[in-house]
N, C-alpha and C. Protein backbone atom coordinates (compact mmCIF):
# COMPACT_ATOMS: atom_id res chain seq x y z
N UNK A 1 59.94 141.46 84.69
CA UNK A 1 59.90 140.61 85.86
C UNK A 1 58.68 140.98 86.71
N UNK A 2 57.89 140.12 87.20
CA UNK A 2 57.02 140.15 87.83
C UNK A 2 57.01 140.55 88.73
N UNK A 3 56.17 141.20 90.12
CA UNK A 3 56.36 141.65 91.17
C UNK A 3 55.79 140.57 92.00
N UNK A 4 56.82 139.94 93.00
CA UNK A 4 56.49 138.45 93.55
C UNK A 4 56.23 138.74 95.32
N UNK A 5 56.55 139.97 96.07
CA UNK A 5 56.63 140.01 97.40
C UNK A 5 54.75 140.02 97.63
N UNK A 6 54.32 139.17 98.74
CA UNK A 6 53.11 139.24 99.03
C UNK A 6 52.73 140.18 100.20
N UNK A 7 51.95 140.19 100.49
CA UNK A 7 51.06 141.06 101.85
C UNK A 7 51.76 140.51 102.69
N UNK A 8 52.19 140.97 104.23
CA UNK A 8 51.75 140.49 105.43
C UNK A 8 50.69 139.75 106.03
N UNK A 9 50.14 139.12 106.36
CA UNK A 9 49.10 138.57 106.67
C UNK A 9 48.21 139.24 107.72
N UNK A 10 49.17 140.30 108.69
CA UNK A 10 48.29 141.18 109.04
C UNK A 10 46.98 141.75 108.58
N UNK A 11 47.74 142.37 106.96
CA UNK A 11 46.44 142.91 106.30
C UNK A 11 45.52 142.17 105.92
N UNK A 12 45.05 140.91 106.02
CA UNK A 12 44.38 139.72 105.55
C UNK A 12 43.59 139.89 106.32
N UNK A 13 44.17 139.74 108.07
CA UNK A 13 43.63 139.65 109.46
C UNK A 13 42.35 141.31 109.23
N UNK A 14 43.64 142.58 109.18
CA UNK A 14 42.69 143.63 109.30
C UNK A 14 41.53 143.80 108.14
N UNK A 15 41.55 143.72 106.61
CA UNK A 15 40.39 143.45 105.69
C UNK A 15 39.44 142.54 106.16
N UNK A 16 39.68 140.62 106.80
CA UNK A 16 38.29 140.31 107.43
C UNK A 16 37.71 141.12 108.42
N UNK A 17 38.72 141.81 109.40
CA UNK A 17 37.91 142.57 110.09
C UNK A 17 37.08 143.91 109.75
N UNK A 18 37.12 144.64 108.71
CA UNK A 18 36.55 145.62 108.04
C UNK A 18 35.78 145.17 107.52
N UNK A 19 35.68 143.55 106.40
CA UNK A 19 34.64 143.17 105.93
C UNK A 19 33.34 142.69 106.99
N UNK A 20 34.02 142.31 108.27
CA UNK A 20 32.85 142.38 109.21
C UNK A 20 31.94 143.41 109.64
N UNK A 21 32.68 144.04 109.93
CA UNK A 21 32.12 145.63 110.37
C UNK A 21 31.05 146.06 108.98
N UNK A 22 31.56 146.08 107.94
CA UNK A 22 30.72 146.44 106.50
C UNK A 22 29.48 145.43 106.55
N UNK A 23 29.47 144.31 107.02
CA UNK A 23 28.41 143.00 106.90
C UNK A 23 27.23 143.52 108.19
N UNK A 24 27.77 144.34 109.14
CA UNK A 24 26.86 144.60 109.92
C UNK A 24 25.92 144.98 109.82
N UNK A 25 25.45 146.18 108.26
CA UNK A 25 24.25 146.40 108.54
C UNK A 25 23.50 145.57 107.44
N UNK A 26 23.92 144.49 106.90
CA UNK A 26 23.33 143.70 105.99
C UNK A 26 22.44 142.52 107.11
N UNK A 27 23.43 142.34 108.23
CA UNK A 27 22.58 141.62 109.71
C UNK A 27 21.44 142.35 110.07
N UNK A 28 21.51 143.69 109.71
CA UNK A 28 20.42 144.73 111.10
C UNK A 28 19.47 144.73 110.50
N UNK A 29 19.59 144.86 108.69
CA UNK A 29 18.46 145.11 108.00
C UNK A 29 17.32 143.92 107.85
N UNK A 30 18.30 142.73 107.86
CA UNK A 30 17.57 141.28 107.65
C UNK A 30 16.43 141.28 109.09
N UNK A 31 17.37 141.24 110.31
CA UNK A 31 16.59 141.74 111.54
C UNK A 31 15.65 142.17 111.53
N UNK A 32 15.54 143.85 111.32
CA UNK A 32 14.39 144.38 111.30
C UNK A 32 13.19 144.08 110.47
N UNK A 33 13.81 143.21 109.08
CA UNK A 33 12.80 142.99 108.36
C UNK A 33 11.96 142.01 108.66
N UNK A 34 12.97 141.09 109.37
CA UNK A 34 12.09 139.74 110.19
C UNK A 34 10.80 140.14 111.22
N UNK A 35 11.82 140.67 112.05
CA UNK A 35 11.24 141.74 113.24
C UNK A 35 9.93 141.94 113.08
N UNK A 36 9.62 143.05 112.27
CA UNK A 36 8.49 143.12 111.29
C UNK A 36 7.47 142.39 110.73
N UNK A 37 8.08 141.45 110.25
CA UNK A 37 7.01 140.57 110.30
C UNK A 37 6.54 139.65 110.58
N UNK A 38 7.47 139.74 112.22
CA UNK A 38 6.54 138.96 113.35
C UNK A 38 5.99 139.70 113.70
N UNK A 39 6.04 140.83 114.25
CA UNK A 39 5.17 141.72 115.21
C UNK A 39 3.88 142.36 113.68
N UNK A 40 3.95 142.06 112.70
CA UNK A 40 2.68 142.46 112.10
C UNK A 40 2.17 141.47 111.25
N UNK A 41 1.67 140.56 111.40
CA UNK A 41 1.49 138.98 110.51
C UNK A 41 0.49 139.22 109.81
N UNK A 42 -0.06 140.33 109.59
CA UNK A 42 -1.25 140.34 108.34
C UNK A 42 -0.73 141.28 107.53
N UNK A 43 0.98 141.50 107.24
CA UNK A 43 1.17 142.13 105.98
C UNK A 43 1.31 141.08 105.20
N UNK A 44 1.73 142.10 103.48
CA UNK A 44 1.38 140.78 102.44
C UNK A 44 2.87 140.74 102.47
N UNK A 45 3.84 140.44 103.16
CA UNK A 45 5.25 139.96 102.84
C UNK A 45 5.26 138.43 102.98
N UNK A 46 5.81 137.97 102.28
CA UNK A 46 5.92 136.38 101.83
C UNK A 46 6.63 136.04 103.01
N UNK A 47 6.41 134.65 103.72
CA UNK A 47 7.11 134.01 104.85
C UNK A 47 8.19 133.71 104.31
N UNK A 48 8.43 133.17 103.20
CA UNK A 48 9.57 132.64 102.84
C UNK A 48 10.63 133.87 102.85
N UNK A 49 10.43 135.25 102.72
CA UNK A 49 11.23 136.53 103.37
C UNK A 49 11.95 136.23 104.12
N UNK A 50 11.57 136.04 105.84
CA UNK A 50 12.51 135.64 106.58
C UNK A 50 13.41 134.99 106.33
N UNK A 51 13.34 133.36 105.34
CA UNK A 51 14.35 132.53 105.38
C UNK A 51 15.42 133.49 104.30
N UNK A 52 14.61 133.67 103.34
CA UNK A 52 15.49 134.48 102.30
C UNK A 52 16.62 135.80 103.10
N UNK A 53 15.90 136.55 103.66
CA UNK A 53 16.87 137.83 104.16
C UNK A 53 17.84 137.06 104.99
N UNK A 54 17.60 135.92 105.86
CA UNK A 54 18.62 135.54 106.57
C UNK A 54 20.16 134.71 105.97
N UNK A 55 19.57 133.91 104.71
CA UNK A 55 20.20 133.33 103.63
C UNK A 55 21.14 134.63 103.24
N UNK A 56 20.37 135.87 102.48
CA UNK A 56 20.82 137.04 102.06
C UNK A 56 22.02 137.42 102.64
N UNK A 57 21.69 137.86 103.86
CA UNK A 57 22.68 138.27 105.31
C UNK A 57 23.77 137.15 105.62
N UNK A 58 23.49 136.01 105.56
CA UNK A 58 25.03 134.95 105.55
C UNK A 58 25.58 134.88 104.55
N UNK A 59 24.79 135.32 103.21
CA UNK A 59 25.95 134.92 101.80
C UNK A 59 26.56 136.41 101.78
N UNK A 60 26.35 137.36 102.47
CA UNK A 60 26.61 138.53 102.11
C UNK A 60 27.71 138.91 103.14
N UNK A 61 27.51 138.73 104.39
CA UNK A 61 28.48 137.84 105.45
C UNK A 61 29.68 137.38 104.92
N UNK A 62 29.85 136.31 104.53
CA UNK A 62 30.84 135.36 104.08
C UNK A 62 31.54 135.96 102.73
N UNK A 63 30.96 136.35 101.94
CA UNK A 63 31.18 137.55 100.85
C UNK A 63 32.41 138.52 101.30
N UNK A 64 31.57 139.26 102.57
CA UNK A 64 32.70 140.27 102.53
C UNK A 64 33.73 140.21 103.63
N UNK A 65 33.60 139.13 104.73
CA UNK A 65 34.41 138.89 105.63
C UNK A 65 35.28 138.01 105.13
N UNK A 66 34.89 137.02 104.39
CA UNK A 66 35.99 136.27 103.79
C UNK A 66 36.37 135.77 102.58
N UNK A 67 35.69 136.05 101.40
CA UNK A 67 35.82 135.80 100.03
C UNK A 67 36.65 137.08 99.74
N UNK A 68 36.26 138.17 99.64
CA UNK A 68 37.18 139.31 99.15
C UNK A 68 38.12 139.88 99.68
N UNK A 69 38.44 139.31 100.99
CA UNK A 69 40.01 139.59 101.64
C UNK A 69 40.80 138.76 101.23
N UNK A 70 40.47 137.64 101.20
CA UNK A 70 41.00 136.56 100.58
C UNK A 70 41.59 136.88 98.97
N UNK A 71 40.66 137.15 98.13
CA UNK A 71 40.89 137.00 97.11
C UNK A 71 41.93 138.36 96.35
N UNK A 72 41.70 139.50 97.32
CA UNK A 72 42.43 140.78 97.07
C UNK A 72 43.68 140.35 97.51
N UNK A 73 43.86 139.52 98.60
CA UNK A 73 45.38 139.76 99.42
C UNK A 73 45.90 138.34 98.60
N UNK A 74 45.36 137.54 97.70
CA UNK A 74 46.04 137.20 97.04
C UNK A 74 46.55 137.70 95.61
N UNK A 75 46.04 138.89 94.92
CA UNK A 75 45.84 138.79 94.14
C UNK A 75 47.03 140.34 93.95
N UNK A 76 47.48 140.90 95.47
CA UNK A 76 48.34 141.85 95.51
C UNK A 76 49.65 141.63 95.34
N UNK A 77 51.08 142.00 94.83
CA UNK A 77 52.26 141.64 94.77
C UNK A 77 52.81 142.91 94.34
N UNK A 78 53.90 143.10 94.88
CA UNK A 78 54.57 144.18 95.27
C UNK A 78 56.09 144.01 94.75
N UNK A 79 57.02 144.51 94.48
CA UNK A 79 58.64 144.99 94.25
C UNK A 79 58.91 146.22 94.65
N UNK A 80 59.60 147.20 95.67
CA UNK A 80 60.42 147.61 95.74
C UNK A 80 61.92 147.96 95.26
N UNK A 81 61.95 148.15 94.14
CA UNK A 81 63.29 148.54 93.64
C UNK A 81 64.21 149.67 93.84
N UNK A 82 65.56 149.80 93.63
CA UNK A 82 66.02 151.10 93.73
C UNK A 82 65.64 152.34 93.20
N UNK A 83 64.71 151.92 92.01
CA UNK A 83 64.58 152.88 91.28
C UNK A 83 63.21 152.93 90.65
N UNK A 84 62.11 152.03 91.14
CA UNK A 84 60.81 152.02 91.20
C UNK A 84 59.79 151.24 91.86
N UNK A 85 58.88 151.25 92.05
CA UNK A 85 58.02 150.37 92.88
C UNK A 85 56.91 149.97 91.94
N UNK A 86 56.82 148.66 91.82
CA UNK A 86 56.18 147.83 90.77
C UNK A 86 54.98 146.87 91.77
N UNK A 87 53.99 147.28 90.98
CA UNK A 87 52.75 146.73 92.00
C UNK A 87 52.04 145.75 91.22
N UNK A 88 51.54 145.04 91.06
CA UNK A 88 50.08 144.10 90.69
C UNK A 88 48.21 144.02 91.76
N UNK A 89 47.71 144.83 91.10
CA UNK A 89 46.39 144.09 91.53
C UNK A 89 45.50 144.01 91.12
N UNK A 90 43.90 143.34 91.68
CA UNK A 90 42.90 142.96 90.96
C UNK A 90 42.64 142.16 90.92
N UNK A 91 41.40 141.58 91.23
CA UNK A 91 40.19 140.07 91.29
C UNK A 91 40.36 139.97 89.62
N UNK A 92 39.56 140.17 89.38
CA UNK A 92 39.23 140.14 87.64
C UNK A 92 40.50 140.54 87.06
N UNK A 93 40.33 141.83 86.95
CA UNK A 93 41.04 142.93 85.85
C UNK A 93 42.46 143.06 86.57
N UNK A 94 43.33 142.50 86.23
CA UNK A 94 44.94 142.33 86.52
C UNK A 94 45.31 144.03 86.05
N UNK A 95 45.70 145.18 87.35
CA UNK A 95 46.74 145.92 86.71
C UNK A 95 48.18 146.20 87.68
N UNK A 96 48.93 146.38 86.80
CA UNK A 96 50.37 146.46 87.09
C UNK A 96 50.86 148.00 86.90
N UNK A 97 50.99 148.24 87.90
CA UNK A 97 51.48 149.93 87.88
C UNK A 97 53.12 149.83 88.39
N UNK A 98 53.71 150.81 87.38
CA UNK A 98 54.78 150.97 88.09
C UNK A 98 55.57 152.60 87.77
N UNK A 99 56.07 152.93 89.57
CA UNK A 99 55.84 154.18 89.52
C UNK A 99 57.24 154.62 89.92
N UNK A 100 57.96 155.41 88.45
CA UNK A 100 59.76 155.58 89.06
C UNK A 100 59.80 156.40 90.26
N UNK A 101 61.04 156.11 91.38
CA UNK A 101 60.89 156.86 92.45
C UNK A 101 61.40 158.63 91.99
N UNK A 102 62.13 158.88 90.70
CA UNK A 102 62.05 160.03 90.36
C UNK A 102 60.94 160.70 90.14
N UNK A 103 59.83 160.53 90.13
CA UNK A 103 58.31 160.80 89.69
C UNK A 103 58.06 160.92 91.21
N UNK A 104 58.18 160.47 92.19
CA UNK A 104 57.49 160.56 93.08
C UNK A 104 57.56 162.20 93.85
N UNK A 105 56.42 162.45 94.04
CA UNK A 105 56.33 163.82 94.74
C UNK A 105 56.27 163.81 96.48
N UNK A 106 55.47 163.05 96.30
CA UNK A 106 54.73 163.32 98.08
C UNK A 106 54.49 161.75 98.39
N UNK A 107 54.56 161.36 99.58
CA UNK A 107 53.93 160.48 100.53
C UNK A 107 53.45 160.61 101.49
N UNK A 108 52.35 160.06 101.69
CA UNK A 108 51.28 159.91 102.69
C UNK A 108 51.41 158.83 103.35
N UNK A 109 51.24 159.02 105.01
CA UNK A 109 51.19 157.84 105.39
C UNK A 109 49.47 158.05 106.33
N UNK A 110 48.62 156.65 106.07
CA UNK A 110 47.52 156.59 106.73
C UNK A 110 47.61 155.39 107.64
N UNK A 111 46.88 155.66 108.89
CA UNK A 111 47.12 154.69 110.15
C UNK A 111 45.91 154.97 110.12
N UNK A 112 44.06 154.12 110.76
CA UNK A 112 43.13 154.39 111.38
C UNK A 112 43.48 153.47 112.95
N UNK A 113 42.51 153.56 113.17
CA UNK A 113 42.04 152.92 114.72
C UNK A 113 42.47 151.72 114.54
N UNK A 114 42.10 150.66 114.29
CA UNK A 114 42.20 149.65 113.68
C UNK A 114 43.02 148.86 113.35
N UNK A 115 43.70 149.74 112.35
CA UNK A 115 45.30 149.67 111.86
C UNK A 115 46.22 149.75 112.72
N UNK A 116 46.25 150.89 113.34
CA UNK A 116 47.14 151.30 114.26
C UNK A 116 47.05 150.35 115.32
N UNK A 117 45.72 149.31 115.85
CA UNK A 117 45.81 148.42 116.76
C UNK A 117 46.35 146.98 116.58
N UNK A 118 46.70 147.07 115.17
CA UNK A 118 46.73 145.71 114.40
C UNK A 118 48.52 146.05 114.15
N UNK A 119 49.10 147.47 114.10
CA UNK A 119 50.72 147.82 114.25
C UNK A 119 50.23 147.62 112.75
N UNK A 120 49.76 148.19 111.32
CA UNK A 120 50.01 148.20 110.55
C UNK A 120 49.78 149.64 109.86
N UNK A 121 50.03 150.35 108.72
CA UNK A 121 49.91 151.56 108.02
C UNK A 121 49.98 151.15 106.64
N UNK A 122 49.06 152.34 106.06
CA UNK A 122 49.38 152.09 104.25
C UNK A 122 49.61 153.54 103.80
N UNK A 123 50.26 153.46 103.03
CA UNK A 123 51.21 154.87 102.26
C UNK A 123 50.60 155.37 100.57
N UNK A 124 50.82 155.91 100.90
CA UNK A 124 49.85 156.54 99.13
C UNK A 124 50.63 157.30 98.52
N UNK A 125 51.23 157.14 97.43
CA UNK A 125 52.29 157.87 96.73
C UNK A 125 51.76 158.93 96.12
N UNK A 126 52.01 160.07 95.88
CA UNK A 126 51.55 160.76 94.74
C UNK A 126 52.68 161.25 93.82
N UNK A 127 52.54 161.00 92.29
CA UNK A 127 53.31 161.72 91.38
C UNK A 127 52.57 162.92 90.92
N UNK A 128 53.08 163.06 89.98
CA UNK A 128 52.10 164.57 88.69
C UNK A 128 51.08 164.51 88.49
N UNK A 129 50.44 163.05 87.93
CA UNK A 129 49.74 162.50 87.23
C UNK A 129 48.45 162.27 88.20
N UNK A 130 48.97 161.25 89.16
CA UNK A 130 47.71 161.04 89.89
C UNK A 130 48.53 160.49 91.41
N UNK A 131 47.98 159.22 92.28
CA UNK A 131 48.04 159.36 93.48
C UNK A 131 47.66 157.52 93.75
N UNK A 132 48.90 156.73 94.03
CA UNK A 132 48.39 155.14 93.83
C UNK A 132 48.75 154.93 95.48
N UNK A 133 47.89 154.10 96.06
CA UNK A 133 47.58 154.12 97.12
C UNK A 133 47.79 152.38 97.58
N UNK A 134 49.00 152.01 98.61
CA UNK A 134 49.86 150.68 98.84
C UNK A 134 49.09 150.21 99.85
N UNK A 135 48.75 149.01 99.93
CA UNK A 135 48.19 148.74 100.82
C UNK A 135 48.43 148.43 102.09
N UNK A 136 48.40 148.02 103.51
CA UNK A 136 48.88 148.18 104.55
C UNK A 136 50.28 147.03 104.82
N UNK A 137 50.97 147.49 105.34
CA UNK A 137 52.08 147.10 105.56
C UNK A 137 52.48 147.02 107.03
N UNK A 138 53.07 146.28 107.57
CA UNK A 138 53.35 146.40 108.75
C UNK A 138 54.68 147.73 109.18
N UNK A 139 54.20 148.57 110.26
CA UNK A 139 54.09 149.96 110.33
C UNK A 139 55.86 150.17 110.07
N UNK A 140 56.54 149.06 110.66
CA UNK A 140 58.30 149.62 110.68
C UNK A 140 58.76 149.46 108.97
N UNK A 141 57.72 148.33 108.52
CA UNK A 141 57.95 148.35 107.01
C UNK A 141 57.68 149.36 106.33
N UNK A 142 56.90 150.10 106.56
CA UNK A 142 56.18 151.44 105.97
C UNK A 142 57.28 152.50 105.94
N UNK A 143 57.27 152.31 107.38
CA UNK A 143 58.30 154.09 108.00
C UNK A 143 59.57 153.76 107.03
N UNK A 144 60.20 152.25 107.04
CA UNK A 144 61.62 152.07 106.41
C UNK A 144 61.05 152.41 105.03
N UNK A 145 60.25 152.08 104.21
CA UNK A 145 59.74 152.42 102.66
C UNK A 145 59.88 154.01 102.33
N UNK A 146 59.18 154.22 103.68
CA UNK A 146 58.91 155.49 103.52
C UNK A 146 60.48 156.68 103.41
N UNK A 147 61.43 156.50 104.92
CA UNK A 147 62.43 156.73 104.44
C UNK A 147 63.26 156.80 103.06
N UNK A 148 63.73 155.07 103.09
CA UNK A 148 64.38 154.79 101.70
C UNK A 148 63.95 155.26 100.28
N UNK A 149 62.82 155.58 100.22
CA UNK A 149 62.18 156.54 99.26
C UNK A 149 62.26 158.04 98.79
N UNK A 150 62.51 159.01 100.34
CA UNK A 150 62.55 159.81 100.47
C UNK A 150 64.29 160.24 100.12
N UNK A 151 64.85 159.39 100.69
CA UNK A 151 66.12 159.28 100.67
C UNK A 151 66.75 159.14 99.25
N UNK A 152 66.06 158.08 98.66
CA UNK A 152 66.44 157.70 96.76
C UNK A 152 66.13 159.50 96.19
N UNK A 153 64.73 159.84 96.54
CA UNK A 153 65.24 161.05 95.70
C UNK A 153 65.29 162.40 96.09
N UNK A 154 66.29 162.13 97.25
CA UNK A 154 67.09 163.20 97.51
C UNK A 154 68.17 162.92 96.79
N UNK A 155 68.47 161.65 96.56
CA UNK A 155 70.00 161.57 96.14
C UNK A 155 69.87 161.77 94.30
N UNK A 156 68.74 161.57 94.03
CA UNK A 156 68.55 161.46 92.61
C UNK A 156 68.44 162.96 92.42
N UNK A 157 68.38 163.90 93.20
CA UNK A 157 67.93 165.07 92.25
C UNK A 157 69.54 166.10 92.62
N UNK A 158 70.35 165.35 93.84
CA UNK A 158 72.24 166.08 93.13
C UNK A 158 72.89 165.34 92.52
């Protein structure tokens, strides 16, 4: 069975806003390069530069503020079960992890600035093996995951 629960839309909201912040210095660089060559018009940089870096800087823009939030937060799906947590993700390359809550060792919970202003957190499981990392959730959803998790294997190991 497939894992059908989607994102919050929070995290949609907080990824365009990170993809903005990431697009910023793709703006500064186009800038300065313009910058440049107004204030020095006898280098050999091609005029058509300007139009290009600015072209550059909006497809690169739109890229990461809104094509790849988009396309990640659709492409995430989640299950919660009693007895494992079954994930899907990936643009391209579809993978499906699923990780029994007897395996689970440790949880992490991460909040930044950001997150924490947006009321959301993401949790990172670690088993033996390695360490799969959930994406943000809205924060009472987290803490309850986080519990009910902790709780499954306490009860699983009397």
């Amino acid at each position: 069975m497939e894992p059908e629960k989607e994102l919050d839309p929070l995290v949609l909201k907080l990824w365009r806003i990170r993809g903005f912040m990431n697009s910023i210095p793709m703006v500064v660089i186009a800038l300065v390069y313009n910058f440049f060559f107004q204030i020095m018009p006898h280098t050999p940089l091609p005029e058509e530069g300007i139009y290009i870096t600015i072209a550059l800087a909006l497809f690169g823009g739109f890229i990461s503020i809104y094509a790849l939030p988009t396309w990640h937060y659709r492409s995430w799906r989640v299950n919660y079960r009693m007895d494992e947590i079954d994930f899907i993700s990936g643009i391209f390359i579809k993978k499906r992890i699923t990780i029994p809550i007897i395996r689970i060792q440790n949880i992490e919970s991460n909040v930044g600035p950001l997150a924490k202003k947006l009321g959301v957190m993401s949790l990172t499981i670690s088993t033996a093996a390695t360490s799969h990392k959930l994406p943000e959730m809205p924060e009472e959803e987290a803490l309850e995951l986080k519990k009910r998790i902790q709780r499954l294997i306490r009860n699983s190991l009397y």
